[in-house]
N, C-alpha and C. Protein backbone atom coordinates (compact mmCIF):
# COMPACT_ATOMS: atom_id res chain seq x y z
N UNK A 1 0.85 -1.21 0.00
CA UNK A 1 0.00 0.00 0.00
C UNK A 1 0.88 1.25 0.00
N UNK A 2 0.82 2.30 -0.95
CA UNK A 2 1.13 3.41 -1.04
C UNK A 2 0.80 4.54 -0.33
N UNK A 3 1.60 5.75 -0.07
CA UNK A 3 0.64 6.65 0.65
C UNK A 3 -0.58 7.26 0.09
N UNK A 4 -0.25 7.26 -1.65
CA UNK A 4 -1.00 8.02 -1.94
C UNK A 4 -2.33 7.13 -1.66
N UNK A 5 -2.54 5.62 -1.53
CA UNK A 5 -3.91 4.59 -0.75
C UNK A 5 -4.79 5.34 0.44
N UNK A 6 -3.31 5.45 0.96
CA UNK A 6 -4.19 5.62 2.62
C UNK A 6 -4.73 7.15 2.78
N UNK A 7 -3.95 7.89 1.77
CA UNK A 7 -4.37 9.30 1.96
C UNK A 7 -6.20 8.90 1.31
N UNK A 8 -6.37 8.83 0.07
CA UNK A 8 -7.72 8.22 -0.17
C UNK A 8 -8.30 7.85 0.36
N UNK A 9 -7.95 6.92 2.18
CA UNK A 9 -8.62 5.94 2.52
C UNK A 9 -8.92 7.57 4.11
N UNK A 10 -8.32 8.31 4.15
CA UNK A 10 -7.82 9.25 5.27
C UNK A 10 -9.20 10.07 4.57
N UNK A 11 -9.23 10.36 3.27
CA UNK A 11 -9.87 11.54 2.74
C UNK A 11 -12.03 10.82 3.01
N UNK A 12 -12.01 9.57 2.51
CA UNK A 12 -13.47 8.65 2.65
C UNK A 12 -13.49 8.66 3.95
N UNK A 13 -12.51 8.82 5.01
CA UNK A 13 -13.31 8.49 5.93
C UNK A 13 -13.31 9.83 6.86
N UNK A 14 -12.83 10.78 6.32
CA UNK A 14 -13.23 12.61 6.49
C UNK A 14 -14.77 12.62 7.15
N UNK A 15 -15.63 12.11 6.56
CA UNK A 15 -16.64 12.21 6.89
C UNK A 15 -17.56 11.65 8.05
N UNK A 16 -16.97 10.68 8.48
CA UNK A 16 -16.94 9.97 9.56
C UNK A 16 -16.00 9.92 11.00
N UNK A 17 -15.87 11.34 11.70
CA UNK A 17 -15.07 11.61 12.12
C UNK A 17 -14.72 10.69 13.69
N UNK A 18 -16.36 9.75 13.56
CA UNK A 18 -15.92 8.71 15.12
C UNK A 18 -15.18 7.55 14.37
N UNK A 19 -14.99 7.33 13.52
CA UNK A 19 -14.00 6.56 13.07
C UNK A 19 -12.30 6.92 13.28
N UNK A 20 -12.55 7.85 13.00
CA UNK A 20 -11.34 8.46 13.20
C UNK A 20 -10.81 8.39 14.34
N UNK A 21 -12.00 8.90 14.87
CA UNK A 21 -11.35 9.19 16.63
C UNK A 21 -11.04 7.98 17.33
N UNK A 22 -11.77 6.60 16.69
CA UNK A 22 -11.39 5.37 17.38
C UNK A 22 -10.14 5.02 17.00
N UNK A 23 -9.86 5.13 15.88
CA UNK A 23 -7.81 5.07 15.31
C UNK A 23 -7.69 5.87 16.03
């Protein structure tokens, strides 16, 4: 996996910010 993946995967889950907060 590339960064430029996870940035994509960072940007879909923008919107879902309790996801985030659980990472």
């Amino acid at each position: 996996m590339s960064i430029g993946s996870v940035a994509e995967r960072i940007v879909r889950y923008s919107h879902c910010p309790v996801l985030v907060l659980r990472n």
